[in-house]
PDB file of N, CA and C in Angstrom:
ATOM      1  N   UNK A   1       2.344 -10.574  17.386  1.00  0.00           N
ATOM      2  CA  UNK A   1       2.414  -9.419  16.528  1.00  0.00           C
ATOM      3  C   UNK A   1       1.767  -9.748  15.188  1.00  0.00           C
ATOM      4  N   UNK A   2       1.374  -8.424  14.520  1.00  0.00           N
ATOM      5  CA  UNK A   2       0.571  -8.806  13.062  1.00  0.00           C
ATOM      6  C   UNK A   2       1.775  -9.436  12.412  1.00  0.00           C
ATOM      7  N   UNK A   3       0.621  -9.814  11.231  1.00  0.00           N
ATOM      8  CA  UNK A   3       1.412 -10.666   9.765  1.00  0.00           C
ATOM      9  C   UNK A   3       1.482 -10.182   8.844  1.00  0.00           C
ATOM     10  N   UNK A   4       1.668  -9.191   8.006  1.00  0.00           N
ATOM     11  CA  UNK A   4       1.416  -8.760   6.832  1.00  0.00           C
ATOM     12  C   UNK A   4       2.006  -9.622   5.472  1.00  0.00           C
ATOM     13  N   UNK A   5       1.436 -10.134   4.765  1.00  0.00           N
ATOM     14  CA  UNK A   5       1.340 -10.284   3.574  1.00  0.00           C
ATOM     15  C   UNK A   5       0.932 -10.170   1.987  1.00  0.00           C
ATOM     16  N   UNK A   6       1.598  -9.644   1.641  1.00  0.00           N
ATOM     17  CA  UNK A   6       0.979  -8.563   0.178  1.00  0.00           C
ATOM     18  C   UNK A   6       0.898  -9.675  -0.993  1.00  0.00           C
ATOM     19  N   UNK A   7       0.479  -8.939  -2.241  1.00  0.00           N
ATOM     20  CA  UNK A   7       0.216 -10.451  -2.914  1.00  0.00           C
ATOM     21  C   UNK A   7       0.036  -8.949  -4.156  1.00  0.00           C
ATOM     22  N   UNK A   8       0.053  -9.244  -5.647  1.00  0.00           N
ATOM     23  CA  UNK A   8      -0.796  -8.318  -6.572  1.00  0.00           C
ATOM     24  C   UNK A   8       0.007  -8.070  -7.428  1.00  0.00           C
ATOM     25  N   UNK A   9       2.009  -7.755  -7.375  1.00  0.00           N
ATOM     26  CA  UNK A   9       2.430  -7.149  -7.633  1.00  0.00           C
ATOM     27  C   UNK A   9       2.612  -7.919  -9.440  1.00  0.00           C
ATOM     28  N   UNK A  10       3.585  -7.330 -10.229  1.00  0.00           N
ATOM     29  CA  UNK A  10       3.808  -7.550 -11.607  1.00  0.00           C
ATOM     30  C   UNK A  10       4.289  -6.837 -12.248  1.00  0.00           C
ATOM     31  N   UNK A  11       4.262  -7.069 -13.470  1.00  0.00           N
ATOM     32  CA  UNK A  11       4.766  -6.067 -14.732  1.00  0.00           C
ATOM     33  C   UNK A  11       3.451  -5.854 -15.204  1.00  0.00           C
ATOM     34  N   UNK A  12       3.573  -4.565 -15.801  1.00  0.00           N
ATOM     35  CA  UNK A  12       1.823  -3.986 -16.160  1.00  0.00           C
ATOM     36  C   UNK A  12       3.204  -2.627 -16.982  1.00  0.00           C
ATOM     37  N   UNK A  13       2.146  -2.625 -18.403  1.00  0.00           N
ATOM     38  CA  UNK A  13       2.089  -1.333 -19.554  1.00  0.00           C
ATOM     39  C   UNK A  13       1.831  -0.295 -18.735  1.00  0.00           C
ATOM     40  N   UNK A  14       3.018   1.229 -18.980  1.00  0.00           N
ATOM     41  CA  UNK A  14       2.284   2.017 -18.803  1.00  0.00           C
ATOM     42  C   UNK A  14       0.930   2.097 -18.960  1.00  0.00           C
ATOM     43  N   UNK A  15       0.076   2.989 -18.354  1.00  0.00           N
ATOM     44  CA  UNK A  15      -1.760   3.287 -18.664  1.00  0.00           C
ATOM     45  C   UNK A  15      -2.279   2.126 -17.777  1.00  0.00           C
ATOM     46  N   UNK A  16      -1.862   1.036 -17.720  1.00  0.00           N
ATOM     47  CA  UNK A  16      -2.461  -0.369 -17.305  1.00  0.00           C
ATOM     48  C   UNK A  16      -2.686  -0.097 -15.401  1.00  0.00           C
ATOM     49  N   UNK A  17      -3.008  -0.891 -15.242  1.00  0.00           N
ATOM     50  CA  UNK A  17      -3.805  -0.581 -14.067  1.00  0.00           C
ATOM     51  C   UNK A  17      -3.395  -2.081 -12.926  1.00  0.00           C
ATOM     52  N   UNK A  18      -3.321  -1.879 -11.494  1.00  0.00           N
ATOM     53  CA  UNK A  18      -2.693  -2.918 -10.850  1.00  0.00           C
ATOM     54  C   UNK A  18      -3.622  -3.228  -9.346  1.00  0.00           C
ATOM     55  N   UNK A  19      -3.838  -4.463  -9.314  1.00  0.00           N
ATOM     56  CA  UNK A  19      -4.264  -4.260  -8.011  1.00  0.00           C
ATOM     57  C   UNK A  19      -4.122  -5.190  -6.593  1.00  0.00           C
ATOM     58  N   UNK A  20      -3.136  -4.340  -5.752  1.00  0.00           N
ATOM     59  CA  UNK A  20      -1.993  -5.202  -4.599  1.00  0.00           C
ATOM     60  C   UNK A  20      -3.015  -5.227  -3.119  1.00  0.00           C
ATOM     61  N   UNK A  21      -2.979  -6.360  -3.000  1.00  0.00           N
ATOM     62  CA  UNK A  21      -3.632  -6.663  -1.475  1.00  0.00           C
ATOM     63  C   UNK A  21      -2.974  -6.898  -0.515  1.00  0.00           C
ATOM     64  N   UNK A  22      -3.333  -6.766   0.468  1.00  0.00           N
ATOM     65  CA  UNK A  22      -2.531  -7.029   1.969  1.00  0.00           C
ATOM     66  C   UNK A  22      -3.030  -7.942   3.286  1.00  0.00           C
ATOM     67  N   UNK A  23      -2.751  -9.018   2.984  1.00  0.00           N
ATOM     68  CA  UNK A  23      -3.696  -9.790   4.429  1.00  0.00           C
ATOM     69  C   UNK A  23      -3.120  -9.647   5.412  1.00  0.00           C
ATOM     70  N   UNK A  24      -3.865  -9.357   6.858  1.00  0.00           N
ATOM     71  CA  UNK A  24      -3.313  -9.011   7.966  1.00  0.00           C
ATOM     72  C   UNK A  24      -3.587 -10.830   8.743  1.00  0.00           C
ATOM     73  N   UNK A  25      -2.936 -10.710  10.284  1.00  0.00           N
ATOM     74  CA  UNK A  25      -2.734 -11.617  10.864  1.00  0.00           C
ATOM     75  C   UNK A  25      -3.870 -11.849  11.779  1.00  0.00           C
ATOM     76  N   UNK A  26      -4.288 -10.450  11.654  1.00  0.00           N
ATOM     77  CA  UNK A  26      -4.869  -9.648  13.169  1.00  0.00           C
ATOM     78  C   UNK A  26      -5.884  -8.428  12.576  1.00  0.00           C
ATOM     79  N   UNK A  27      -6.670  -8.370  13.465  1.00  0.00           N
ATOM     80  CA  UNK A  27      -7.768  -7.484  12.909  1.00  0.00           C
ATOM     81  C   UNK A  27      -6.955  -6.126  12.877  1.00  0.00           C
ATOM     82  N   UNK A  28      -7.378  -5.596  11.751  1.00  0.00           N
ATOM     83  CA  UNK A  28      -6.689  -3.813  11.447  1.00  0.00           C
ATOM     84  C   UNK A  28      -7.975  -2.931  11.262  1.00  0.00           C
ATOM     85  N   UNK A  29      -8.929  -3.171  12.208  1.00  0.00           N
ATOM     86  CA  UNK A  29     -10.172  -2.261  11.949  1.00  0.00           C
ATOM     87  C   UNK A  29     -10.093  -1.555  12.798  1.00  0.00           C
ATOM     88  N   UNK A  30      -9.014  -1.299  13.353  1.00  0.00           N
ATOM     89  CA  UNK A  30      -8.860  -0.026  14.216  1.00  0.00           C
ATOM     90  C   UNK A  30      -7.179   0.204  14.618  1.00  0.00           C
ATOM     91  N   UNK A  31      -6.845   0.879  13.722  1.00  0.00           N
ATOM     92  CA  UNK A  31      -5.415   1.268  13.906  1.00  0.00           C
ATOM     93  C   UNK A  31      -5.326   2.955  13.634  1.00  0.00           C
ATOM     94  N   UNK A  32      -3.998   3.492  14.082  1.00  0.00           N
ATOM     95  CA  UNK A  32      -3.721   4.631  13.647  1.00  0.00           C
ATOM     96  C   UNK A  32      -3.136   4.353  12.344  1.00  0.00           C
ATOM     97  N   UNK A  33      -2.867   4.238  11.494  1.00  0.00           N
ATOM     98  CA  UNK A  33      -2.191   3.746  10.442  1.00  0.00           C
ATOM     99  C   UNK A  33      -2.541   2.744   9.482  1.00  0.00           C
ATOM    100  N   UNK A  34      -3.112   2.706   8.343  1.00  0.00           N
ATOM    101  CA  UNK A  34      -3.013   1.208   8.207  1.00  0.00           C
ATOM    102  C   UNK A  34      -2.696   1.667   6.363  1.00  0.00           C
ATOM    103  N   UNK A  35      -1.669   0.849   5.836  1.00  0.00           N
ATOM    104  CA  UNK A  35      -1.222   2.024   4.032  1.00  0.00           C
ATOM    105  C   UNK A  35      -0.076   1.470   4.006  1.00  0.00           C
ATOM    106  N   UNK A  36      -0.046   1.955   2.821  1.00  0.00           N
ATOM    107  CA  UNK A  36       1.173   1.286   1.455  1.00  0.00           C
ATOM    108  C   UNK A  36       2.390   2.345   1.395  1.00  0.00           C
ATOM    109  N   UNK A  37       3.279   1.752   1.226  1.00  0.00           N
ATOM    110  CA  UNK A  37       4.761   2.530   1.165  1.00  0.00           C
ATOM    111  C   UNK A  37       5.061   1.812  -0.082  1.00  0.00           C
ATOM    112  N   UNK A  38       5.983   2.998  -0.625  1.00  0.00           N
ATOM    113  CA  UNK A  38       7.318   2.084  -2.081  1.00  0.00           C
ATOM    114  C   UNK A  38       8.429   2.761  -1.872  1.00  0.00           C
ATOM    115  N   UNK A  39       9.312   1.937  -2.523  1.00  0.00           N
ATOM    116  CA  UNK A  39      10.208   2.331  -2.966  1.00  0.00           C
ATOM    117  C   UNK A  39      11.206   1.228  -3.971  1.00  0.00           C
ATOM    118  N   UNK A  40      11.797   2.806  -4.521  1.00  0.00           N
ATOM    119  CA  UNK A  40      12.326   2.788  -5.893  1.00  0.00           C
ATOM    120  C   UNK A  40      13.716   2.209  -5.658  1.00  0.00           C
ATOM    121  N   UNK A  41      14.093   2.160  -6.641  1.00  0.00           N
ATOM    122  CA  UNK A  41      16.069   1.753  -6.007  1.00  0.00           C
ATOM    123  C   UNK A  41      16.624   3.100  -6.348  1.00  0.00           C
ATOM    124  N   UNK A  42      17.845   3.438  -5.510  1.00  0.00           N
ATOM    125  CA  UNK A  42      18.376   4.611  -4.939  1.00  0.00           C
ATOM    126  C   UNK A  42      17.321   5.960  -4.269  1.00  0.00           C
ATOM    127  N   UNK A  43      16.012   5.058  -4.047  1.00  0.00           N
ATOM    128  CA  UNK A  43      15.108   6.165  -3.162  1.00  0.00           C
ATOM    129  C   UNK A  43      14.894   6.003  -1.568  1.00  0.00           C
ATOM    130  N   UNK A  44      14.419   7.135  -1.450  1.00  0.00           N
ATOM    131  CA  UNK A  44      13.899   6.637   0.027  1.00  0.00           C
ATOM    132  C   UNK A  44      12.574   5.828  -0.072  1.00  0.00           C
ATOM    133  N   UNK A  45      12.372   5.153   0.902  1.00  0.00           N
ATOM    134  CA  UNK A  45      11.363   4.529   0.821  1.00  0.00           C
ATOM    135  C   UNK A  45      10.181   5.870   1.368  1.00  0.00           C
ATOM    136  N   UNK A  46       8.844   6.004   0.707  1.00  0.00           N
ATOM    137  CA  UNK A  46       7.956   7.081   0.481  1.00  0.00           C
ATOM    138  C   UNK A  46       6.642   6.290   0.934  1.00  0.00           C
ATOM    139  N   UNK A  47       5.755   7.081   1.251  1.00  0.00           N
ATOM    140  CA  UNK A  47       4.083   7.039   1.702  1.00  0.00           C
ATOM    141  C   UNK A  47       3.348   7.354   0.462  1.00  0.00           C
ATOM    142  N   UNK A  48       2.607   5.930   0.309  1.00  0.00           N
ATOM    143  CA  UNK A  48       1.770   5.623  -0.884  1.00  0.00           C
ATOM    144  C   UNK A  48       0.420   6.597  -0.784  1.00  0.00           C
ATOM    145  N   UNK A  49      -0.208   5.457  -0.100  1.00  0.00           N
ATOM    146  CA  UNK A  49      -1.610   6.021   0.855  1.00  0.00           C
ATOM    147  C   UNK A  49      -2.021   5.394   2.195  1.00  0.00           C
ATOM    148  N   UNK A  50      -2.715   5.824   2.480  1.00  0.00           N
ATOM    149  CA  UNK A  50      -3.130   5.448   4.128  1.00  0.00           C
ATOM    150  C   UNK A  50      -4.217   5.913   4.551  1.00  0.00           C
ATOM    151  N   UNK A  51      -4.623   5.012   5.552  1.00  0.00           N
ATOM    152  CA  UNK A  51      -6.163   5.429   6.287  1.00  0.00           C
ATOM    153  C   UNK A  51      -5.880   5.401   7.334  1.00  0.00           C
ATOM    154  N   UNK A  52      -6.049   6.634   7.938  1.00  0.00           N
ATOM    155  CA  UNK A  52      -5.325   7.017   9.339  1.00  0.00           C
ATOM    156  C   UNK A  52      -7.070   6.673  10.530  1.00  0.00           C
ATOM    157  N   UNK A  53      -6.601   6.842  11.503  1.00  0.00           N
ATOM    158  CA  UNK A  53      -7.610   6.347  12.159  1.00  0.00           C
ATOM    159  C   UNK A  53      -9.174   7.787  12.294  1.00  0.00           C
ATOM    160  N   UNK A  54     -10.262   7.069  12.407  1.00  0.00           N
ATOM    161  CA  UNK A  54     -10.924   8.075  12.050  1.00  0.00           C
ATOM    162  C   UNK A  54     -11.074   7.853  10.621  1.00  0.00           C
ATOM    163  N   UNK A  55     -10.514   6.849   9.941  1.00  0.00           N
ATOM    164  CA  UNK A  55     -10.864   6.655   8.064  1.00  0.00           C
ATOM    165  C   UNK A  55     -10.779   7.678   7.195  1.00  0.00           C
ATOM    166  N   UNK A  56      -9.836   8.805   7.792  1.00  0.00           N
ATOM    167  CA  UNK A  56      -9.140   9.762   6.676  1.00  0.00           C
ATOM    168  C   UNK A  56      -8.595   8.914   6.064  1.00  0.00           C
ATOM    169  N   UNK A  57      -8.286   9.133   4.847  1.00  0.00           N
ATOM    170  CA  UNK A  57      -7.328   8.692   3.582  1.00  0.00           C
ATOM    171  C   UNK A  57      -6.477   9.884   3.525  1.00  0.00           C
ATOM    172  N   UNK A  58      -5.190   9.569   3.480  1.00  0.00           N
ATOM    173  CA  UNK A  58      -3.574  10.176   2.689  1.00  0.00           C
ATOM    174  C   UNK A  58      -2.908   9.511   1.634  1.00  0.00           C
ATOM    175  N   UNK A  59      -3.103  10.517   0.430  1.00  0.00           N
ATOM    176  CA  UNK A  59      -2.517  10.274  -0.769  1.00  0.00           C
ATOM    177  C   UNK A  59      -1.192  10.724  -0.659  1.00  0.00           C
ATOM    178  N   UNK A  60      -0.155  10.213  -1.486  1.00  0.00           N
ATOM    179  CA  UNK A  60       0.964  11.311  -2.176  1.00  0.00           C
ATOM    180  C   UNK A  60       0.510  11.829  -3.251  1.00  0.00           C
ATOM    181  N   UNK A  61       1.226  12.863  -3.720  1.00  0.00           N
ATOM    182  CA  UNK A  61       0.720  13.724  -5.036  1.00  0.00           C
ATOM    183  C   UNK A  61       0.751  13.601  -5.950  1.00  0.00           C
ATOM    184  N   UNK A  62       1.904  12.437  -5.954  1.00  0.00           N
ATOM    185  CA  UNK A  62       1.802  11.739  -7.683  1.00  0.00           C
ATOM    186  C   UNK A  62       1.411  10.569  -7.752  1.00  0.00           C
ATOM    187  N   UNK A  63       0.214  10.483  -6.615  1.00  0.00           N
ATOM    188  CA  UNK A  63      -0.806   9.136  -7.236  1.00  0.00           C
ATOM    189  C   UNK A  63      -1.862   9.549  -6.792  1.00  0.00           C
ATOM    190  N   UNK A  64      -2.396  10.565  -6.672  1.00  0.00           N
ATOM    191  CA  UNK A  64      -4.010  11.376  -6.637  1.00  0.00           C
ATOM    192  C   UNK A  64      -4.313  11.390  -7.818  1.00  0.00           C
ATOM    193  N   UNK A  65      -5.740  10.549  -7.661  1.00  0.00           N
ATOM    194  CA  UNK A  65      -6.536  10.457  -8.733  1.00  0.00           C
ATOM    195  C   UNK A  65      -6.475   9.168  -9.117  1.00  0.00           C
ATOM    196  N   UNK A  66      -5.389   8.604  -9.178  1.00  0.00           N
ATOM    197  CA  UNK A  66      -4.684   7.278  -9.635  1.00  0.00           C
ATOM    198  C   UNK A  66      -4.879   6.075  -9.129  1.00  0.00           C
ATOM    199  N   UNK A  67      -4.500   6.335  -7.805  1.00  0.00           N
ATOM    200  CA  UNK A  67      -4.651   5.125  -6.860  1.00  0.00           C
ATOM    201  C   UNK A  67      -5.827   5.324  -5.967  1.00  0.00           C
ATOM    202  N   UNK A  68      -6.301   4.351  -5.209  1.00  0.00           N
ATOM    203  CA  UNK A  68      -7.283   4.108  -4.411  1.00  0.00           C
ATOM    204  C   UNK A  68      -7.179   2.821  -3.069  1.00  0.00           C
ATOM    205  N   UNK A  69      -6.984   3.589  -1.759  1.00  0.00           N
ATOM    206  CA  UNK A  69      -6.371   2.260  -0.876  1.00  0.00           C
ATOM    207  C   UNK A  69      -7.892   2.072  -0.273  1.00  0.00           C
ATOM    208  N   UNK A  70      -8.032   0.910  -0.058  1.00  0.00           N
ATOM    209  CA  UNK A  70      -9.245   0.297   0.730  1.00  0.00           C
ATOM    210  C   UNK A  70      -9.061  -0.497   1.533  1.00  0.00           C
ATOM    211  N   UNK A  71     -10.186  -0.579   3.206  1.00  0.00           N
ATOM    212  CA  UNK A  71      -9.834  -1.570   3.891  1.00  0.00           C
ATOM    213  C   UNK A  71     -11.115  -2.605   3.967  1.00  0.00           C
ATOM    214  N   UNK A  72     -10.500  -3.938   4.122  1.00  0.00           N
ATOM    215  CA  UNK A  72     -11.885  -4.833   4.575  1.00  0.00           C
ATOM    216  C   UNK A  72     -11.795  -5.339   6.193  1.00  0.00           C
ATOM    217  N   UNK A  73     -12.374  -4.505   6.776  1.00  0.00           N
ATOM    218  CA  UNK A  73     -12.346  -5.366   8.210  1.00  0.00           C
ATOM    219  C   UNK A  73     -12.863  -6.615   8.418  1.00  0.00           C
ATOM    220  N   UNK A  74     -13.383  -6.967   7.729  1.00  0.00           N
ATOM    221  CA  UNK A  74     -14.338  -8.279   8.108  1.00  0.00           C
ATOM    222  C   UNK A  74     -13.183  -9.280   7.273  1.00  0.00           C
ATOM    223  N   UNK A  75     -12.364  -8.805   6.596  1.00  0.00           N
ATOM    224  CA  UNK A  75     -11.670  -9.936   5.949  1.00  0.00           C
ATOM    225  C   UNK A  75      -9.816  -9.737   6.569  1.00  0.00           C
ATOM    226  N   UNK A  76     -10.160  -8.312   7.092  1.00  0.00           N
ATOM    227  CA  UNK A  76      -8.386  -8.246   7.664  1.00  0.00           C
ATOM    228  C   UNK A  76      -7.602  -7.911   6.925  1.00  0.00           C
ATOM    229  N   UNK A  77      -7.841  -7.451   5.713  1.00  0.00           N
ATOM    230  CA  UNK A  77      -6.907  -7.681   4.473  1.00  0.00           C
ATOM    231  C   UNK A  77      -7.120  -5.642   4.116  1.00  0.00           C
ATOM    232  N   UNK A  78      -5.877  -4.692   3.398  1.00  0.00           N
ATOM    233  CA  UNK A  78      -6.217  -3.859   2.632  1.00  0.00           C
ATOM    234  C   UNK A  78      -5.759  -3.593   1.723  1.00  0.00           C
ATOM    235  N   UNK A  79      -6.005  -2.824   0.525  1.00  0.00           N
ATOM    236  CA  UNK A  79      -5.733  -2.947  -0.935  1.00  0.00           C
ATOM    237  C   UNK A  79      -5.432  -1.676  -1.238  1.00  0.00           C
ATOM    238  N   UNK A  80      -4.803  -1.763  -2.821  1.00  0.00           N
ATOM    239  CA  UNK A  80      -4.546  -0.451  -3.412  1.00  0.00           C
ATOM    240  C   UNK A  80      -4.720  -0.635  -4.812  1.00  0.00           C
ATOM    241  N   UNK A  81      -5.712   0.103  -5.353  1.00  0.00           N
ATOM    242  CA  UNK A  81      -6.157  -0.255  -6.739  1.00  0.00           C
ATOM    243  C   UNK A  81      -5.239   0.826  -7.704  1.00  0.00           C
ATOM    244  N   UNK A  82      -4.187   0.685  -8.278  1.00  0.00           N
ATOM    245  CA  UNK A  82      -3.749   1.903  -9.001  1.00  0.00           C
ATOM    246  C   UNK A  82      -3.608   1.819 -10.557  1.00  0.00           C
ATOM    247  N   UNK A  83      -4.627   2.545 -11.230  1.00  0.00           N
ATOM    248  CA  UNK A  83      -4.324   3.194 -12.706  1.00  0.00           C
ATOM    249  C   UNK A  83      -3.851   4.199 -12.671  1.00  0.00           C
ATOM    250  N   UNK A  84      -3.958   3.877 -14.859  1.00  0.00           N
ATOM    251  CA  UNK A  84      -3.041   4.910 -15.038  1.00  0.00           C
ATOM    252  C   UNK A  84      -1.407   4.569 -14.575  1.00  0.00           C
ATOM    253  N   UNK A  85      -0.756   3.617 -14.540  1.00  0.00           N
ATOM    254  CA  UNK A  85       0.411   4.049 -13.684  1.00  0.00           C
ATOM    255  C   UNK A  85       1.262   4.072 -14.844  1.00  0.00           C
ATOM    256  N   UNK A  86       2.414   4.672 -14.146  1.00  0.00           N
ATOM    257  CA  UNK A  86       3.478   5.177 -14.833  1.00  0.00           C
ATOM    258  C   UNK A  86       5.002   4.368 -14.589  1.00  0.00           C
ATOM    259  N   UNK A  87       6.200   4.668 -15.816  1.00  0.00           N
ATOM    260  CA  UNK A  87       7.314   4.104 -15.302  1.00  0.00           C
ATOM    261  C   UNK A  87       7.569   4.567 -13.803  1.00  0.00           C
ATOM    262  N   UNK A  88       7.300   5.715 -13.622  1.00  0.00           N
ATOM    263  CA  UNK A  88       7.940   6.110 -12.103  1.00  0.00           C
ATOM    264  C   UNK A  88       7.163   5.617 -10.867  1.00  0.00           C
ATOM    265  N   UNK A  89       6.097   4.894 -11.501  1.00  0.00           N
ATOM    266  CA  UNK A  89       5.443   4.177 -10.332  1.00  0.00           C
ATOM    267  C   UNK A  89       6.013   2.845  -9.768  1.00  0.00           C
ATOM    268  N   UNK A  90       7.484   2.893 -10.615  1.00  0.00           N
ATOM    269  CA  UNK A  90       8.076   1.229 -10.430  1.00  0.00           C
ATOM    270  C   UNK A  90       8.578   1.410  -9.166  1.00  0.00           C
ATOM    271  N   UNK A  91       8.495   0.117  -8.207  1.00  0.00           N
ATOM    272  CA  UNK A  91       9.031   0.211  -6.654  1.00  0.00           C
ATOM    273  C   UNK A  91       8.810  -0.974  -6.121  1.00  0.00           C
ATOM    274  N   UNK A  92       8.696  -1.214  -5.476  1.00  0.00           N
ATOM    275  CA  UNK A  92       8.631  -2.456  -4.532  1.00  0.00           C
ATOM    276  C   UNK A  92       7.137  -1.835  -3.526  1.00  0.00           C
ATOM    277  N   UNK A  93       6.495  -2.377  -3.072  1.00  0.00           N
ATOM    278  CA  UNK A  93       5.496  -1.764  -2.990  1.00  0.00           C
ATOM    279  C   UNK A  93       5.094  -2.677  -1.501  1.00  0.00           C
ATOM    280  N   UNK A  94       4.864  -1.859  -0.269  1.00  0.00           N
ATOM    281  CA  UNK A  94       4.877  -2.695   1.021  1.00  0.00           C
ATOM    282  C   UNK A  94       3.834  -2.075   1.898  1.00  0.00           C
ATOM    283  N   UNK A  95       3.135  -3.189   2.521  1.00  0.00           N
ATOM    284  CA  UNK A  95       1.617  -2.266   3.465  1.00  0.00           C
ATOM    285  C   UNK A  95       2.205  -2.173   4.592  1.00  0.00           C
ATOM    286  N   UNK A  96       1.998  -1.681   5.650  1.00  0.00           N
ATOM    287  CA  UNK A  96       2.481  -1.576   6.922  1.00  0.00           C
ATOM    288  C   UNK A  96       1.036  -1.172   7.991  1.00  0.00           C
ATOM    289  N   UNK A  97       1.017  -1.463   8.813  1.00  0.00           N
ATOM    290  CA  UNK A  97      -0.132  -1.027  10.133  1.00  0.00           C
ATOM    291  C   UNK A  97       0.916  -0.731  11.183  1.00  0.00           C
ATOM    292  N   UNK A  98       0.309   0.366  11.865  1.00  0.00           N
ATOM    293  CA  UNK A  98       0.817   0.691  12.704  1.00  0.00           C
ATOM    294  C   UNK A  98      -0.682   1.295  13.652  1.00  0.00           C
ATOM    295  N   UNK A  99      -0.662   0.525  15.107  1.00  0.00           N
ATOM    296  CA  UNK A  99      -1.933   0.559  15.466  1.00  0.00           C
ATOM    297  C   UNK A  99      -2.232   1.994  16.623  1.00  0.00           C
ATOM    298  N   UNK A 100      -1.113   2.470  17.100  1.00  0.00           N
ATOM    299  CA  UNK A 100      -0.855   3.746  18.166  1.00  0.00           C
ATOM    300  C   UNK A 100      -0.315   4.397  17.432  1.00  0.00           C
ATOM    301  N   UNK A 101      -0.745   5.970  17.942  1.00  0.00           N
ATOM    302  CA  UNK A 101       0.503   6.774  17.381  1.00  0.00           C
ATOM    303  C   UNK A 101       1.614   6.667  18.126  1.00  0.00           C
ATOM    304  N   UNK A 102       2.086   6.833  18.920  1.00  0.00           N
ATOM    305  CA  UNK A 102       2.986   5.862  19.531  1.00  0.00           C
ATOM    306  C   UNK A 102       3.516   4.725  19.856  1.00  0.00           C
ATOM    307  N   UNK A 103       4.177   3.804  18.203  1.00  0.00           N
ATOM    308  CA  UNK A 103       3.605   2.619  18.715  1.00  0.00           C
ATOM    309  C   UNK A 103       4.965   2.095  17.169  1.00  0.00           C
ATOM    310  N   UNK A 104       4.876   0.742  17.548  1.00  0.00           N
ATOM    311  CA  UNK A 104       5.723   0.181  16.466  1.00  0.00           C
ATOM    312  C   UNK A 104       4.931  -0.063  14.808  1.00  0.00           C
ATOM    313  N   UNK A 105       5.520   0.000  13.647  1.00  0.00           N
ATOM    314  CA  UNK A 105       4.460   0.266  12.539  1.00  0.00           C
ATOM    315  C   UNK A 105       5.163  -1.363  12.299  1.00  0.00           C
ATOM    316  N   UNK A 106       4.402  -2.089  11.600  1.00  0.00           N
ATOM    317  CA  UNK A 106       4.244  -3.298  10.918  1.00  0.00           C
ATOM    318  C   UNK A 106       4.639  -3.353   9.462  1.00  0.00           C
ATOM    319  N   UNK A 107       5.119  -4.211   9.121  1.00  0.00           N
ATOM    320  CA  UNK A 107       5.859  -4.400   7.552  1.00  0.00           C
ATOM    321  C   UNK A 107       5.267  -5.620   6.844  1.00  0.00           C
ATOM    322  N   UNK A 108       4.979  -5.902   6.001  1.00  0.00           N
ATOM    323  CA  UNK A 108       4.811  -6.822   5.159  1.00  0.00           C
ATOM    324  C   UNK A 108       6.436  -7.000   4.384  1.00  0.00           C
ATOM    325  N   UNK A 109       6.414  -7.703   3.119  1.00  0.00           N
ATOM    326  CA  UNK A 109       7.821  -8.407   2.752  1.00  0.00           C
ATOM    327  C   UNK A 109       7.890  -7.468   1.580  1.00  0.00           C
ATOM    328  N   UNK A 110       6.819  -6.853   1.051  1.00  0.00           N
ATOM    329  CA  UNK A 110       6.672  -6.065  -0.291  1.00  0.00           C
ATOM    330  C   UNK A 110       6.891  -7.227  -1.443  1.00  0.00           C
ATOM    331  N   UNK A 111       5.702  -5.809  -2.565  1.00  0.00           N
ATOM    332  CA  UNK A 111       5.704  -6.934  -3.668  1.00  0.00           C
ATOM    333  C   UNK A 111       6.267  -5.935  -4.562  1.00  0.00           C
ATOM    334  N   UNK A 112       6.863  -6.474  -5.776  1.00  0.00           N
ATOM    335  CA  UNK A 112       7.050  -5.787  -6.951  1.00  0.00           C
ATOM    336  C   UNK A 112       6.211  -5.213  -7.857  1.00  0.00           C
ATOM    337  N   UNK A 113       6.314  -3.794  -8.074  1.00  0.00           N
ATOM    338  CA  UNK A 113       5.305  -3.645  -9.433  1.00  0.00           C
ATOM    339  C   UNK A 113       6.415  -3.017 -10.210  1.00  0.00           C
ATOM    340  N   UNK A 114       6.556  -3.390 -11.500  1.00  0.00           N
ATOM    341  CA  UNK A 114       7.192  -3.239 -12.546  1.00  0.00           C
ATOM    342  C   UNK A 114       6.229  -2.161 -13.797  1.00  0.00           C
ATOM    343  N   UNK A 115       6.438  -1.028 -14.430  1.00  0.00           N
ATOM    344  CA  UNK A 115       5.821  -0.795 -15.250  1.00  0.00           C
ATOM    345  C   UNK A 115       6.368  -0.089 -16.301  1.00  0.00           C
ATOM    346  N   UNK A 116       6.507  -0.862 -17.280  1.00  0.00           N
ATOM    347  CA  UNK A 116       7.821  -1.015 -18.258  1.00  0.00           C
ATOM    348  C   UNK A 116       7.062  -1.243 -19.608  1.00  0.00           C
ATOM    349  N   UNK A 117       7.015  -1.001 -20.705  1.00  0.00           N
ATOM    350  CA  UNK A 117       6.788  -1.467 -21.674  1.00  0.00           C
ATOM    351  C   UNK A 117       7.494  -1.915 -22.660  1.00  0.00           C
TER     352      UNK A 117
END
């Protein structure tokens, strides 16, 4: 089974800008799924962004414009570049692949982003 491991996370100023990577175990250049989840404490855990298969991208609405998820197939690894962020962008922040739509989704350990001034 994949490996996910995230790496990026921190404390960053409002306005300041962050950028969290994800190395896979296993090639993710072709999944139904491949994107970032957070969550907050006392939240549900929520859908960041994602590149669904076919290389649509899915934002949530309060990080359009903001964030930007990218994949590298040749390196296995995908990212999420986010400015601009805000206190409410604080969460724990976790990639997941999930390669079927019918199918088990993959977790990384999540990293922290803090944005606090």
């Amino acid at each position: 089974q994949v490996q996910l491991v995230e790496s990026g996370g921190g404390l960053v100023q409002p306005g300041g800008a962050l950028r969290l990577s994800c190395a896979a175990s296993e090639s993710i250049s072709s999944t139904y799924l491949t994107g970032w989840y957070r969550q907050a404490p006392g939240k549900q855990r929520e859908l960041v962004a994602a590149i669904m298969s076919g290389g649509i991208t899915n934002y949530a609405d309060s990080v359009k414009g903001r964030f930007t998820i990218s994949r590298d197939n040749a390196k296995n690894t995908v990212a999420l570049e986010m400015h601009s962020l805000k206190p409410e962008d604080t969460a724990v922040y976790s990639c997941a692949v999930q390669y079927y739509f019918i199918g088990f989704k993959y977790w990384g350990q999540g990293t922290q982003v803090t944005v606090s001034s």
